[in-house]
N, C-alpha and C. Protein backbone atom coordinates (compact mmCIF):
# COMPACT_ATOMS: atom_id res chain seq x y z
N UNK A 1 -7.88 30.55 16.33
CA UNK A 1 -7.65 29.12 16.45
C UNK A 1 -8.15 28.41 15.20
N UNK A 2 -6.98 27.88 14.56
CA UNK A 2 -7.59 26.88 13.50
C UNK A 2 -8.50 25.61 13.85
N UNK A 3 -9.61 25.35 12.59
CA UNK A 3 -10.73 24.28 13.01
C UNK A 3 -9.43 23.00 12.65
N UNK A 4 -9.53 22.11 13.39
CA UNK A 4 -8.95 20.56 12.75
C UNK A 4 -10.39 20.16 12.46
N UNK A 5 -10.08 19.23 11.07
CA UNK A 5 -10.78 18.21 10.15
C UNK A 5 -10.76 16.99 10.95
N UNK A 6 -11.86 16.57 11.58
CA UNK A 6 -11.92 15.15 11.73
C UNK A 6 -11.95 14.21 10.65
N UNK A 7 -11.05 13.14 11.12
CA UNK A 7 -10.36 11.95 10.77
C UNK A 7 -11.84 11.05 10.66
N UNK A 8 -12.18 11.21 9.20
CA UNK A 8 -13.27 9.94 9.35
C UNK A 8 -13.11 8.24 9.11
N UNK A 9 -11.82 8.09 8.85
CA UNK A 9 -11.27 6.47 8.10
C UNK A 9 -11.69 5.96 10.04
N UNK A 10 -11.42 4.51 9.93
CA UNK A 10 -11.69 3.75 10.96
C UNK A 10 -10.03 3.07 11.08
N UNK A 11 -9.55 3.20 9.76
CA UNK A 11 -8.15 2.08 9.74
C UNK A 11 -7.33 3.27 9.16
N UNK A 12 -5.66 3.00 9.26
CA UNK A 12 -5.08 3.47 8.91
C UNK A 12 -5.11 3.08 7.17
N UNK A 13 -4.80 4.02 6.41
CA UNK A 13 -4.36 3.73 4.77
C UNK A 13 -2.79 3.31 4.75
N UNK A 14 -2.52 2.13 3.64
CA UNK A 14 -1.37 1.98 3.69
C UNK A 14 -1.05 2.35 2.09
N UNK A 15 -0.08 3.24 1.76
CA UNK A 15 -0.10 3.93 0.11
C UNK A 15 1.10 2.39 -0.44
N UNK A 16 0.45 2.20 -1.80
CA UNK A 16 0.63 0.91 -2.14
C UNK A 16 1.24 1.15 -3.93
N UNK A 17 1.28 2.37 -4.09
CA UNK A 17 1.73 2.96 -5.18
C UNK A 17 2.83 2.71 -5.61
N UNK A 18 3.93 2.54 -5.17
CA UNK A 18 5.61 2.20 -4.71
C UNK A 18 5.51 1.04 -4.39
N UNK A 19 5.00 -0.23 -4.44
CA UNK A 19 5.01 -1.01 -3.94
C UNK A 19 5.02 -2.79 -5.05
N UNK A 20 4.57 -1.95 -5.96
CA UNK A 20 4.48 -3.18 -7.35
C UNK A 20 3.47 -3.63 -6.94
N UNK A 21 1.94 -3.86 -6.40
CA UNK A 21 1.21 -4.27 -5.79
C UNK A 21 0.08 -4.11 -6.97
N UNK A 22 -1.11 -4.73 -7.43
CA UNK A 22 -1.26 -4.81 -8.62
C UNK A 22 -2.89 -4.62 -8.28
N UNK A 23 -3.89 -4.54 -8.75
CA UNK A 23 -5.63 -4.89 -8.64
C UNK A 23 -5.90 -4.64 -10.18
N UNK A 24 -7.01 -5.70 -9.77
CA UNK A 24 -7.79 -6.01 -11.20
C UNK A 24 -9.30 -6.20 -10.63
N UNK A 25 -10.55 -5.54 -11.79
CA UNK A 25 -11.72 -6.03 -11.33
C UNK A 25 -12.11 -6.97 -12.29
N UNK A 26 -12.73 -8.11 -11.04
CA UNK A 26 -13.34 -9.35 -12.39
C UNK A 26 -14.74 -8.69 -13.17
N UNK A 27 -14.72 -9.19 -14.22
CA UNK A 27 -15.57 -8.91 -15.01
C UNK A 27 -16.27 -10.19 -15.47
N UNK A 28 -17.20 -10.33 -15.11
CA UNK A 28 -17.89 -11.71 -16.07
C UNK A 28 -19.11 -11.54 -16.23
N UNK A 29 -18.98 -12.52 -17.86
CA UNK A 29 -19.88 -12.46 -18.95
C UNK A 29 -20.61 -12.99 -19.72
N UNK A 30 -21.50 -14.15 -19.19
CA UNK A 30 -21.67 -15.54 -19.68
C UNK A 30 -20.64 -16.38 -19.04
N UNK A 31 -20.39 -16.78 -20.01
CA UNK A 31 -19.60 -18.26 -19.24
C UNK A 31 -17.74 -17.79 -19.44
N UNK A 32 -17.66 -16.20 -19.83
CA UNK A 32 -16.15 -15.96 -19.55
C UNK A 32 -15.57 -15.23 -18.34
N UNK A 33 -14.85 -15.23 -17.82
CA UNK A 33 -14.22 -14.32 -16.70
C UNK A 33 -13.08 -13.35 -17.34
N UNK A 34 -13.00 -11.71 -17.61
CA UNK A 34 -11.81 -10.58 -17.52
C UNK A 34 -11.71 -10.09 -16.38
N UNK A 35 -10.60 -9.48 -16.79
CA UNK A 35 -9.82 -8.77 -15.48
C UNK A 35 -9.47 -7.80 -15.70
N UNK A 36 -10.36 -6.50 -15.65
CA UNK A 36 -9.60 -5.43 -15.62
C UNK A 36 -8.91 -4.44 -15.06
N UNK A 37 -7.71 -4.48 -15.50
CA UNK A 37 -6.63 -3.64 -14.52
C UNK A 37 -7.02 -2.16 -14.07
N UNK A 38 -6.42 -1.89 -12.73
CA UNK A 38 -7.02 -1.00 -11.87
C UNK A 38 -5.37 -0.10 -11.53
N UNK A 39 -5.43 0.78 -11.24
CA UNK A 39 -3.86 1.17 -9.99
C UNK A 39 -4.35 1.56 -8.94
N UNK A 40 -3.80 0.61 -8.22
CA UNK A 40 -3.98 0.97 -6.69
C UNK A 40 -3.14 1.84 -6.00
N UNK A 41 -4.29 2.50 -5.22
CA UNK A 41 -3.50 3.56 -4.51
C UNK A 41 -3.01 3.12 -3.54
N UNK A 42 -4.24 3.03 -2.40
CA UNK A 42 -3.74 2.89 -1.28
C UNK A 42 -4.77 1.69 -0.90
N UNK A 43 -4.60 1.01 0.35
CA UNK A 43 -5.47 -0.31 1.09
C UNK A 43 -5.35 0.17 2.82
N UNK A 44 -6.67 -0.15 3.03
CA UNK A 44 -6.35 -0.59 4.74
C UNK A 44 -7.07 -1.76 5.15
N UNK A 45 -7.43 -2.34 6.62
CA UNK A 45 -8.52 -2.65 6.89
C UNK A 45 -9.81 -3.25 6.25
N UNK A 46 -10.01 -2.09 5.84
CA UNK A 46 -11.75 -1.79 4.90
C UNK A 46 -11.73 -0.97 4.06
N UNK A 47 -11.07 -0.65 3.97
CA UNK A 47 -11.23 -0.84 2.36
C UNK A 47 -10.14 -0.23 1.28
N UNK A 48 -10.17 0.47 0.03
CA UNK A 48 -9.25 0.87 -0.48
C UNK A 48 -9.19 1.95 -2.07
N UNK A 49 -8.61 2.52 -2.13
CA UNK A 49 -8.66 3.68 -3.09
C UNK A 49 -7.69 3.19 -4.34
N UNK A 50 -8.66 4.10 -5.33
CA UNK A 50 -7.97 3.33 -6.93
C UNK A 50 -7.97 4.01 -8.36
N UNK A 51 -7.54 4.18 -9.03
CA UNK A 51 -7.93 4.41 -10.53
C UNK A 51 -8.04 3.56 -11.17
N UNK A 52 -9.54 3.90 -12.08
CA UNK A 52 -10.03 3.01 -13.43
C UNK A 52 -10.33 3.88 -14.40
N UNK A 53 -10.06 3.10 -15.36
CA UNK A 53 -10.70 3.22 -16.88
C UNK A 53 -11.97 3.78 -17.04
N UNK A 54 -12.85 2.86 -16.04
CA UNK A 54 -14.13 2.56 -16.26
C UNK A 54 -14.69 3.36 -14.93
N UNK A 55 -15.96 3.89 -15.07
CA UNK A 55 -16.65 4.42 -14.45
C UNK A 55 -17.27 3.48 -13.43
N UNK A 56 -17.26 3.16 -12.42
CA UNK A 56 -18.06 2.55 -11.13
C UNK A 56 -19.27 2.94 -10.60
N UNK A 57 -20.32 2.55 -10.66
CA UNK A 57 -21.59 2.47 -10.28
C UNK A 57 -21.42 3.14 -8.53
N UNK A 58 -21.44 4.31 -7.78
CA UNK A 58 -21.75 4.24 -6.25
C UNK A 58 -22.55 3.37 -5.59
N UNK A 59 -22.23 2.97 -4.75
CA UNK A 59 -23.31 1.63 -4.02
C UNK A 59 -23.68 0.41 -4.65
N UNK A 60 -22.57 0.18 -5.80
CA UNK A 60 -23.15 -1.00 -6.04
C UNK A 60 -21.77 -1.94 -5.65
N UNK A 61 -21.83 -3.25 -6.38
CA UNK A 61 -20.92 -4.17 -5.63
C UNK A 61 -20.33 -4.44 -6.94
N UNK A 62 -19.32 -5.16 -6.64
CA UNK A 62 -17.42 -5.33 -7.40
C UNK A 62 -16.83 -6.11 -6.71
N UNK A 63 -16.40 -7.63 -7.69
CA UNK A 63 -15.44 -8.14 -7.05
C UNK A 63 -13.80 -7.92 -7.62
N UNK A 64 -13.15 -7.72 -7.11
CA UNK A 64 -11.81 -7.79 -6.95
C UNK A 64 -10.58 -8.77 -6.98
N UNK A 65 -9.65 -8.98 -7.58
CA UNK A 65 -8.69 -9.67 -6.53
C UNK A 65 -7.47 -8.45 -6.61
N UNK A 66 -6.41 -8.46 -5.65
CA UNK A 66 -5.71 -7.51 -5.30
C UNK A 66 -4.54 -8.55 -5.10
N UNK A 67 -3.48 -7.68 -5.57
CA UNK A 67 -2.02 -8.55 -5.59
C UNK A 67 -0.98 -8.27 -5.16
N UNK A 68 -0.74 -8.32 -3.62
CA UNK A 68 -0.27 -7.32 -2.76
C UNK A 68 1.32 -8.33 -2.68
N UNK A 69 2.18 -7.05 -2.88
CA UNK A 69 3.81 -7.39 -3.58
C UNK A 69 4.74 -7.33 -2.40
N UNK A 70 4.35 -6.25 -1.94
CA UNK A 70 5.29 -5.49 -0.49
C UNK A 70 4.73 -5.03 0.54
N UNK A 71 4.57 -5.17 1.58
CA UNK A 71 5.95 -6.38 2.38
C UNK A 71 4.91 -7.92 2.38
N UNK A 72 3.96 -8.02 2.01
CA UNK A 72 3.64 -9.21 2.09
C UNK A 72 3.37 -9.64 0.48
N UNK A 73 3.07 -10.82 0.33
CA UNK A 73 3.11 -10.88 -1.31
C UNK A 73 1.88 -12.21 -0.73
N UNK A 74 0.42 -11.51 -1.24
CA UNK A 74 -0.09 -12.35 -0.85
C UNK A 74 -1.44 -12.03 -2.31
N UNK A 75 -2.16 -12.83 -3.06
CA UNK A 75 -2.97 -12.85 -4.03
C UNK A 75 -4.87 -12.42 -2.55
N UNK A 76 -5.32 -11.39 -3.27
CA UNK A 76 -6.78 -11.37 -2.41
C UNK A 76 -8.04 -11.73 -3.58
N UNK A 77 -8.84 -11.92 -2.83
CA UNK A 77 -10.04 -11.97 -3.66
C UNK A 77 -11.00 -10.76 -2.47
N UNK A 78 -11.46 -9.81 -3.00
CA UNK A 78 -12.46 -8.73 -2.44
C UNK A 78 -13.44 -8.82 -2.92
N UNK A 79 -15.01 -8.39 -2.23
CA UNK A 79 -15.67 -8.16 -2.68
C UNK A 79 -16.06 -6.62 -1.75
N UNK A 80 -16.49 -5.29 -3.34
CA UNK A 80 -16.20 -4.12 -2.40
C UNK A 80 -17.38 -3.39 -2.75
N UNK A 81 -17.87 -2.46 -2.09
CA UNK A 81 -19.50 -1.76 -1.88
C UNK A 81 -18.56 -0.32 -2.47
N UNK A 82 -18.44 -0.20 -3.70
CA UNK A 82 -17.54 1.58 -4.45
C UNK A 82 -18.88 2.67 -3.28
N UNK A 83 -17.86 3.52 -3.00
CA UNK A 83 -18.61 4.45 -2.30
C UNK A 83 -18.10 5.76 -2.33
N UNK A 84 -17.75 5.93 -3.64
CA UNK A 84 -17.36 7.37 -3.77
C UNK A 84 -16.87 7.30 -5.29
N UNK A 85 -16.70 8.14 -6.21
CA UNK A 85 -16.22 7.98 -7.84
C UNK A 85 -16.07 9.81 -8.17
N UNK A 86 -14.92 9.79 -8.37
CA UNK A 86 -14.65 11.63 -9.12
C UNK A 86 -13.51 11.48 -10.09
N UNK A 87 -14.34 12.20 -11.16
CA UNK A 87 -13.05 12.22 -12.42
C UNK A 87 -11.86 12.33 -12.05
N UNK A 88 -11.07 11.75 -12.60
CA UNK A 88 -8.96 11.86 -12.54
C UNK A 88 -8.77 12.52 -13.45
N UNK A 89 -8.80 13.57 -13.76
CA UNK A 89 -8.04 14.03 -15.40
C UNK A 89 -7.66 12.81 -16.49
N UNK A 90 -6.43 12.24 -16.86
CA UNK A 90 -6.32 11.54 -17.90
C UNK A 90 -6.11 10.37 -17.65
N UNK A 91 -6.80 9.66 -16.24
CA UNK A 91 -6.64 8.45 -15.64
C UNK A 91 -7.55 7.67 -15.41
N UNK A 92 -8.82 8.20 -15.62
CA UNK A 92 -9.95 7.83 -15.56
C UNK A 92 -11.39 8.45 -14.25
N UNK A 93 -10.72 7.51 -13.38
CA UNK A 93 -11.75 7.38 -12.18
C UNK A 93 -10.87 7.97 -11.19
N UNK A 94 -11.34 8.15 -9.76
CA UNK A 94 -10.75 8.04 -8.75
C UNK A 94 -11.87 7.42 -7.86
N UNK A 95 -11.76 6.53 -7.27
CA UNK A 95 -12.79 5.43 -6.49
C UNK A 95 -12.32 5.14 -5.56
N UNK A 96 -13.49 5.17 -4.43
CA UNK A 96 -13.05 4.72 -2.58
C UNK A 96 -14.20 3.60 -2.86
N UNK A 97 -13.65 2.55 -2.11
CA UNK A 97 -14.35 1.36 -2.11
C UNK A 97 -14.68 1.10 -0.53
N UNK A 98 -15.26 0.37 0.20
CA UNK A 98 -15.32 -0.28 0.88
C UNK A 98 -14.98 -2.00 0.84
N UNK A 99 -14.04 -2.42 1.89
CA UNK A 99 -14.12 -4.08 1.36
C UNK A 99 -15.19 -4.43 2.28
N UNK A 100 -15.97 -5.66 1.58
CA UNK A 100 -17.02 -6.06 2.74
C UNK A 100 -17.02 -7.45 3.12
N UNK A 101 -16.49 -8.41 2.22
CA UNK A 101 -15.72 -10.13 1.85
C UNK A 101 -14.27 -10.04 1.02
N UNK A 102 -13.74 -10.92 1.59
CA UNK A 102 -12.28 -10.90 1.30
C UNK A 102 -11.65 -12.82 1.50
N UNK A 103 -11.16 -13.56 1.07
CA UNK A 103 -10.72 -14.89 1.41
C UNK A 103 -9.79 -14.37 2.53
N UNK A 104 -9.15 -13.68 3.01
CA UNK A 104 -8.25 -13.19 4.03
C UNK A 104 -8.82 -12.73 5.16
N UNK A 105 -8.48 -13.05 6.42
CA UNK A 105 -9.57 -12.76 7.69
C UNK A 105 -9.13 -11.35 7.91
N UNK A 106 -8.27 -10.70 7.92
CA UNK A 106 -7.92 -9.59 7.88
C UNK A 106 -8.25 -8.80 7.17
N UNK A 107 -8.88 -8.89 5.99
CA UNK A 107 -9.02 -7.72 5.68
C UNK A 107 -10.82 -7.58 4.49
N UNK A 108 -11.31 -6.40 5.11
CA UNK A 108 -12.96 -6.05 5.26
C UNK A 108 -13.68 -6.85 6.16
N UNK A 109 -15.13 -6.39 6.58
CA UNK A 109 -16.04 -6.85 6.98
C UNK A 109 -15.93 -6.62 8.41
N UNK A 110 -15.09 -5.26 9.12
CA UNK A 110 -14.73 -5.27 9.87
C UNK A 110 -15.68 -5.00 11.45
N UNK A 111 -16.74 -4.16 10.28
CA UNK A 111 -18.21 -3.67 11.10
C UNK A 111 -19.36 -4.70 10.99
N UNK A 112 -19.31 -5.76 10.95
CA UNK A 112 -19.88 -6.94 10.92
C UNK A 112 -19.71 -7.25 12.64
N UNK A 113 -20.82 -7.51 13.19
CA UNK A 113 -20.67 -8.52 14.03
C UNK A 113 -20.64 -9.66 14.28
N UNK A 114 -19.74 -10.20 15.29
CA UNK A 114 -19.31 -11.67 15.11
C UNK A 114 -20.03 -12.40 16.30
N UNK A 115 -20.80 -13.49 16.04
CA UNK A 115 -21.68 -14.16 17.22
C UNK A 115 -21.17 -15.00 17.38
């Protein structure tokens, strides 16, 4: 009898690759704001998977905005807790984030309780 792998996500992933759907992390620096571009993989719920350039700190915090094309076309602002980082070959990063604040009620902060 084969072992099955438990399913540790809480939300389904939605793959966002095919989708024209865009992320950038803000960067600011003094008194300027960049944006550096990210490819997004995939999004759910809470959170979402990505390639960067740039190396991501584990456990620390990142804000986001995410620019979701298909089927909804809606601009996000995230703020995400990176919780995982392994080399991509010639792509950079590969990074699992957690979202934990978002301007959208839908999406992160899902393990928060609400009083």
């Amino acid at each position: 009898m084969a072992l099955q792998r438990s399913e540790r996500r809480r939300h389904k992933r939605f793959d966002l690759l095919s989708t024209g759907s865009k992320l950038a992390r803000i960067e600011r620096g003094g008194s300027s704001i960049t944006l550096e571009n990210c490819e997004l993989i995939n999004l759910s719920y809470g959170g979402m998977c990505f390639h960067s350039r740039e190396e991501l700190e584990p456990d620390s915090q990142y804000d986001f905005l995410i620019d979701l094309r298909a089927p909804l076309r809606e601009l996000i602002f995230a703020r995400s807790n990176i919780r995982w980082v392994k080399a991509s070959d010639s792509r950079g990063w590969l990074i699992g984030a957690a979202i934990v604040e978002s301007n959208k009620a839908w999406l992160g902060a899902f393990d928060q309780q609400i009083h």
